[in-house]
N, C-alpha and C. Protein backbone atom coordinates (compact mmCIF):
# COMPACT_ATOMS: atom_id res chain seq x y z
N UNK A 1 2.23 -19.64 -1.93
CA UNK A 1 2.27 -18.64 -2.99
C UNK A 1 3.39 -19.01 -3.97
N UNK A 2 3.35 -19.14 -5.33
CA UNK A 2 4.20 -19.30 -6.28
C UNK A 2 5.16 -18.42 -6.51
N UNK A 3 6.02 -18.50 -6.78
CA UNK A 3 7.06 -18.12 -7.28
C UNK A 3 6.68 -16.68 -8.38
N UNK A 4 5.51 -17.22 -9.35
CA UNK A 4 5.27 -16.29 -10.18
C UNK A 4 4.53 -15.10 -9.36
N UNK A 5 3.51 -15.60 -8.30
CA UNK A 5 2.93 -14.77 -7.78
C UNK A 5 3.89 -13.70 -7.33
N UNK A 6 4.91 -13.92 -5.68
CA UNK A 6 5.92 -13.64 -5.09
C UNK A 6 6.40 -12.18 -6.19
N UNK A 7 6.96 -12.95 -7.52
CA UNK A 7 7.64 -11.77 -8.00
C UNK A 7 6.50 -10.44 -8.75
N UNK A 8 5.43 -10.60 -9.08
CA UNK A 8 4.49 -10.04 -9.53
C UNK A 8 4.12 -8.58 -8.11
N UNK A 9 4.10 -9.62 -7.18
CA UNK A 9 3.57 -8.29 -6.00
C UNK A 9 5.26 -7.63 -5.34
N UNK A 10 5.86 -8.05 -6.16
CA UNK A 10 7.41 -7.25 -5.87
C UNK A 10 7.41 -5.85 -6.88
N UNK A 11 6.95 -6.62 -7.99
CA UNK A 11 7.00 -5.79 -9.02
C UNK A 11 6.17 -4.65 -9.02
N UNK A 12 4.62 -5.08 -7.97
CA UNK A 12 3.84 -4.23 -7.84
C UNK A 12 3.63 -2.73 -6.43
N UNK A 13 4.92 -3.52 -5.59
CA UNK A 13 5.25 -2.59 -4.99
C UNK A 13 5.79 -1.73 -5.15
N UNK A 14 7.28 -2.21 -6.29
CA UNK A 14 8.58 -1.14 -6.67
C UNK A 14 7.46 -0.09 -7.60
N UNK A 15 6.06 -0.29 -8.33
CA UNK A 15 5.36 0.65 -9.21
C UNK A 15 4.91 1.34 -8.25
N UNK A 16 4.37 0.92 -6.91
CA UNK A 16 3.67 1.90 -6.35
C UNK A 16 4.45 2.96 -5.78
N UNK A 17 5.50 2.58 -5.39
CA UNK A 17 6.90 3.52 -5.04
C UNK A 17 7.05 4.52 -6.40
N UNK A 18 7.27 3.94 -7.17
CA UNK A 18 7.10 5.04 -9.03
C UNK A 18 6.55 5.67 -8.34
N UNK A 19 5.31 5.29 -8.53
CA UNK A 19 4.13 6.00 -8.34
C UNK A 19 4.06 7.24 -7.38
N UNK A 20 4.41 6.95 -6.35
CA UNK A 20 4.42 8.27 -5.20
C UNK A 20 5.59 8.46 -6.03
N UNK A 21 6.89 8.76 -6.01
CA UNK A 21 7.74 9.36 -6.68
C UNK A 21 7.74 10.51 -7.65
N UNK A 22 6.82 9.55 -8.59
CA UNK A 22 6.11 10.43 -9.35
C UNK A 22 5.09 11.96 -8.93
N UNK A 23 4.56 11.58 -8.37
CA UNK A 23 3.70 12.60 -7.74
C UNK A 23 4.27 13.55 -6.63
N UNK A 24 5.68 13.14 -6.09
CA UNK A 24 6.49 14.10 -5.33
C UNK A 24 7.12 13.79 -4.12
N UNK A 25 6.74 12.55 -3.80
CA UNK A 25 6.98 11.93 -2.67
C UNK A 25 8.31 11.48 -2.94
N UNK A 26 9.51 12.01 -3.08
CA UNK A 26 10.66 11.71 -3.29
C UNK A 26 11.44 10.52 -2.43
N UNK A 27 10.74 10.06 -1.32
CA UNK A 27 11.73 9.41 -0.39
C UNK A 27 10.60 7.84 -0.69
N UNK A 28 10.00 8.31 -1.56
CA UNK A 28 8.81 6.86 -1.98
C UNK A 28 9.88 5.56 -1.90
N UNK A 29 9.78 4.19 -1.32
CA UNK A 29 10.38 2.63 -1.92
C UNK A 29 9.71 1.73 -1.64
N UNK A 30 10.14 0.83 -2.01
CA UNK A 30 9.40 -0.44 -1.84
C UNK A 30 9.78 -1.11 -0.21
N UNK A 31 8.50 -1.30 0.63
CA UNK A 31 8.80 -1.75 1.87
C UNK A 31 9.60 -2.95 1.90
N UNK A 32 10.31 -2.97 3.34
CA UNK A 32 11.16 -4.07 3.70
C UNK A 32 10.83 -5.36 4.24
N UNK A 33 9.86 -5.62 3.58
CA UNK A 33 9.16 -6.95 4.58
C UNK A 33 10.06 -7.95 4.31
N UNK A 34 10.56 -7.68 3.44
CA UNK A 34 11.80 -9.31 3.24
C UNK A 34 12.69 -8.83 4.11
N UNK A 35 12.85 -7.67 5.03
CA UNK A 35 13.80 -7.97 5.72
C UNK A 35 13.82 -7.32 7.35
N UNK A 36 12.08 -7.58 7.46
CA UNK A 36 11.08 -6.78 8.48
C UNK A 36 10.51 -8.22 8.83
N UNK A 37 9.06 -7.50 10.05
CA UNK A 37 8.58 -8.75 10.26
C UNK A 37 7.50 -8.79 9.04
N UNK A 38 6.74 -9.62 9.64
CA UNK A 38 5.20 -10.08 8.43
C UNK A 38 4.60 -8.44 8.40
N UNK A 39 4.15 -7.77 9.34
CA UNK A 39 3.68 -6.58 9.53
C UNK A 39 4.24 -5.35 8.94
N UNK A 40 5.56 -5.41 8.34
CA UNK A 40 6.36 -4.43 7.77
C UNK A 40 5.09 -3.86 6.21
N UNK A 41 5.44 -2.46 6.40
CA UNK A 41 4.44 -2.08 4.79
C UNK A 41 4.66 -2.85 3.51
N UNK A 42 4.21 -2.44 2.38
CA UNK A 42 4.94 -3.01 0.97
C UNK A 42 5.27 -1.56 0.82
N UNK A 43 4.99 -0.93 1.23
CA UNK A 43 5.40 0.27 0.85
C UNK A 43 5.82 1.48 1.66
N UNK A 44 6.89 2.16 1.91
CA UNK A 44 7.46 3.29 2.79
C UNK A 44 7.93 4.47 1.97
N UNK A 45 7.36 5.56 2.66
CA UNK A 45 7.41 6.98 2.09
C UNK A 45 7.76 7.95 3.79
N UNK A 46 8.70 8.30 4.13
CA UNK A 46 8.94 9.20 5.25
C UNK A 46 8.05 10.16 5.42
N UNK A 47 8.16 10.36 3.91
CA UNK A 47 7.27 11.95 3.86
C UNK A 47 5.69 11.59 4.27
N UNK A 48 5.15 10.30 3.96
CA UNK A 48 3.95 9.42 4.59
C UNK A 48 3.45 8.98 5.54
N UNK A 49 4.62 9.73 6.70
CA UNK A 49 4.96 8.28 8.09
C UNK A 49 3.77 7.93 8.16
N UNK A 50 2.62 8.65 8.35
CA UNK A 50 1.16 8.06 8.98
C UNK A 50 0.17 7.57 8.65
N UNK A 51 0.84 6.65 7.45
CA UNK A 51 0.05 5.66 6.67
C UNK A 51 0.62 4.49 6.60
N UNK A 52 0.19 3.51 6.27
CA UNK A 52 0.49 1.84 6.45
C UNK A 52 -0.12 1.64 4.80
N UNK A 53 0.85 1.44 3.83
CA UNK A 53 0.45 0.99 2.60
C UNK A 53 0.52 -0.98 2.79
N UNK A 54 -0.69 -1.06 1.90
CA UNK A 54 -0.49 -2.16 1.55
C UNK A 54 -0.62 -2.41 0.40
N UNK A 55 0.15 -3.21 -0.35
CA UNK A 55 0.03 -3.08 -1.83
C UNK A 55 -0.69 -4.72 -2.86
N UNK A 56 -1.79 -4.27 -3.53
CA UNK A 56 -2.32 -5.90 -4.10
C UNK A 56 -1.96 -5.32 -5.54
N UNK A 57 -1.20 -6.13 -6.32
CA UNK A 57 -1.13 -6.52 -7.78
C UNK A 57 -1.42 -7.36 -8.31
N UNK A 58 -3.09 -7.56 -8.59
CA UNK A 58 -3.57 -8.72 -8.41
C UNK A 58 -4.88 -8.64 -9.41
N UNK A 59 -5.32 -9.72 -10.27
CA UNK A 59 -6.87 -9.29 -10.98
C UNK A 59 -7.85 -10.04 -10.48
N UNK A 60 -7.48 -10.33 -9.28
CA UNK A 60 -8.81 -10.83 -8.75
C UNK A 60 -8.56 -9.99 -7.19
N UNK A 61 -9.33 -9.25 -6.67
CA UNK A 61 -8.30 -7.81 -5.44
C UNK A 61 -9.88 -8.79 -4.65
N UNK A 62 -9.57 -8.86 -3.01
CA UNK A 62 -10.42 -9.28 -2.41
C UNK A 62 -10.32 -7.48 -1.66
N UNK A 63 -11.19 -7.13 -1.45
CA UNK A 63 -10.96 -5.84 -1.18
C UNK A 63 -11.31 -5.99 0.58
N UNK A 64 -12.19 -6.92 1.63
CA UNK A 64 -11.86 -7.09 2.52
C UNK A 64 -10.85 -8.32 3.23
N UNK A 65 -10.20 -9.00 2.52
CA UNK A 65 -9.06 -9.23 2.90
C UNK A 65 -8.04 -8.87 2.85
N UNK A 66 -7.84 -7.55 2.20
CA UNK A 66 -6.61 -6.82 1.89
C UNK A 66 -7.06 -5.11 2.89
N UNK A 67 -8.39 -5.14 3.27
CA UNK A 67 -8.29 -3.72 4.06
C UNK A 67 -7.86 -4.94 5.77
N UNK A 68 -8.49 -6.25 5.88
CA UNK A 68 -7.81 -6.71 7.31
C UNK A 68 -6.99 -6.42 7.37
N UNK A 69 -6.02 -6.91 6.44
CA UNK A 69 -4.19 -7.38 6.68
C UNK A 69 -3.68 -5.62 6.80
N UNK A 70 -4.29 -4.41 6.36
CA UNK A 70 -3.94 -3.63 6.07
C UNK A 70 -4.05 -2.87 7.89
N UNK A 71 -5.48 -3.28 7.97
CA UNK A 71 -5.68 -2.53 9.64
C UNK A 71 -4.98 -3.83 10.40
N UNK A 72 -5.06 -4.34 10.69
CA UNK A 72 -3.98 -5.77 11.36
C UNK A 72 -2.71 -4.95 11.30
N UNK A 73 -2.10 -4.34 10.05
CA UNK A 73 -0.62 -3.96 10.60
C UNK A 73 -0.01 -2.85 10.23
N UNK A 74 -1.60 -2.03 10.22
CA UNK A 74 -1.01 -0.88 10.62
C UNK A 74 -0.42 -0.46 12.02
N UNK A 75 -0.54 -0.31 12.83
CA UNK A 75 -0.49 -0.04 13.94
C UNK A 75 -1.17 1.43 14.33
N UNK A 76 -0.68 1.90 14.59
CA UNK A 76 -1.33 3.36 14.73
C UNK A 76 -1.80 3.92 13.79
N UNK A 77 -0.86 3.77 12.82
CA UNK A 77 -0.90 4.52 11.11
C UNK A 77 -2.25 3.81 10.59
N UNK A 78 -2.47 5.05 9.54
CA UNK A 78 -3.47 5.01 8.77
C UNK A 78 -3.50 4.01 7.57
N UNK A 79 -4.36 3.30 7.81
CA UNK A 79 -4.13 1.48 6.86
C UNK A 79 -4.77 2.53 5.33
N UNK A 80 -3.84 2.02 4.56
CA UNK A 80 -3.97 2.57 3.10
C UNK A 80 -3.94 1.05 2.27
N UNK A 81 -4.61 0.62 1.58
CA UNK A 81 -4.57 -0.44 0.44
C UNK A 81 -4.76 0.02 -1.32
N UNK A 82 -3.32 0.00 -1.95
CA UNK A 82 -3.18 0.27 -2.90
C UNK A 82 -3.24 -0.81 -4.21
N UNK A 83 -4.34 -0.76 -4.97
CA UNK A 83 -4.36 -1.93 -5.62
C UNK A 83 -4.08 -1.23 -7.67
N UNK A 84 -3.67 -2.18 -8.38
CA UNK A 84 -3.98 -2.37 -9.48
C UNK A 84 -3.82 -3.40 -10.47
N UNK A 85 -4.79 -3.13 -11.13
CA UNK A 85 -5.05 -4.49 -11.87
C UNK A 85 -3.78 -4.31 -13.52
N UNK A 86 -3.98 -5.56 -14.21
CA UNK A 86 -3.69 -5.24 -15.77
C UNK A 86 -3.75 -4.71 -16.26
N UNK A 87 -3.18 -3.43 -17.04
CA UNK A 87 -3.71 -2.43 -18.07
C UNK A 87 -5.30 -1.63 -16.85
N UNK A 88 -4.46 -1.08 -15.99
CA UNK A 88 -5.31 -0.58 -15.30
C UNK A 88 -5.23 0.71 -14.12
N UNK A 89 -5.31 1.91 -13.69
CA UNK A 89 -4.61 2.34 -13.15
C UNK A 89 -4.66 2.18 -11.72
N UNK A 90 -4.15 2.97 -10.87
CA UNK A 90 -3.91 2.55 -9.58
C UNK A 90 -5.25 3.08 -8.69
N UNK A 91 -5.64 2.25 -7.44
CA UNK A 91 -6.69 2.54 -6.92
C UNK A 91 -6.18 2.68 -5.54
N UNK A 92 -6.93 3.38 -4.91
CA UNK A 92 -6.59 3.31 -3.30
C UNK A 92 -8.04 2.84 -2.45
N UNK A 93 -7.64 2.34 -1.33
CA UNK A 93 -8.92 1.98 -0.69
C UNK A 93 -8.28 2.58 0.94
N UNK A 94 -9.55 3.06 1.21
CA UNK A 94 -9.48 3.77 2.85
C UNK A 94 -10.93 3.28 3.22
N UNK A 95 -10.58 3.62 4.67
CA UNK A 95 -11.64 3.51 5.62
C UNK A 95 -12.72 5.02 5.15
N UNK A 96 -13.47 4.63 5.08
CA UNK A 96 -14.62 6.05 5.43
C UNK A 96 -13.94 7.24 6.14
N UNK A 97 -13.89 6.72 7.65
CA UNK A 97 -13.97 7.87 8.67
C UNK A 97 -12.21 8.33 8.35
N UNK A 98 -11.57 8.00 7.75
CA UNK A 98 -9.67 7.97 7.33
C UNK A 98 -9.88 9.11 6.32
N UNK A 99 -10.85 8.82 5.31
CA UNK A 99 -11.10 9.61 4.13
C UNK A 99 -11.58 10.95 5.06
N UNK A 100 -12.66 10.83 5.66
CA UNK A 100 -13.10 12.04 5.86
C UNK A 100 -11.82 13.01 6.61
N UNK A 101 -10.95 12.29 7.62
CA UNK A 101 -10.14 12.96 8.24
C UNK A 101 -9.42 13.72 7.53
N UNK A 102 -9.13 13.10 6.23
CA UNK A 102 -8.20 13.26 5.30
C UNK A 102 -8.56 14.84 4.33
N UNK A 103 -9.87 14.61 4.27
CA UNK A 103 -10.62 15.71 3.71
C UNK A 103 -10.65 16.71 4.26
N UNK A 104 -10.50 16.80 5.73
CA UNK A 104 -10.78 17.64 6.54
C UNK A 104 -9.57 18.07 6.70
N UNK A 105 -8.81 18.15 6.49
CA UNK A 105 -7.31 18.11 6.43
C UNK A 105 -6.59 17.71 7.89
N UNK A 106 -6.82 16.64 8.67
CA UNK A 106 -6.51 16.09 9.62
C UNK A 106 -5.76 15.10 9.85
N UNK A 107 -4.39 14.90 9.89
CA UNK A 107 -3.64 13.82 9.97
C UNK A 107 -3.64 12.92 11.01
């Protein structure tokens, strides 16, 4: 991975952290994988514990290679994949049966 890449999905984590921030999640940051293992989130919210973000900043999003890596490390937690493109806003991707839980109001 390049150098340019590297800093692009840095950049795209510290937004997704905005991002919950924005919306209320006050304890929103950018995960510690630089100083975690490979499995660490891109993204940590306390107020979230029971989700596993993974974050793609990317214009080409493989959407099942980014829900693997996402269920691969989640662990228990609920694998969340947060993507956005260029001039584009933010998307989330879940499992089906995650969504429905979610709907149902079931953590």
């Amino acid at each position: 991975m390049s150098r340019r890449s590297r800093n692009k999905g840095k950049r795209g984590e510290r937004e997704w952290a905005s991002f919950l921030r924005s919306e209320g999640w006050t304890t929103a940051e950018r995960g510690a994988q630089h100083r975690g293992g490979p499995d660490s989130p891109d993204g940590v919210c306390p107020e979230l514990d029971g989700y596993h973000f993974e974050v793609k900043r990317t214009e080409r999003f493989r959407l099942e290679d980014a829900m693997a890596q996402a269920r691969a490390d989640a662990g228990g937690k609920v694998p969340v994949v947060a993507h956005r493109k260029n001039n584009c806003e933010w998307v989330v991707v879940l499992r089906a049966e995650d969504f429905a839980e979610i709907l149902r109001g079931v953590e």
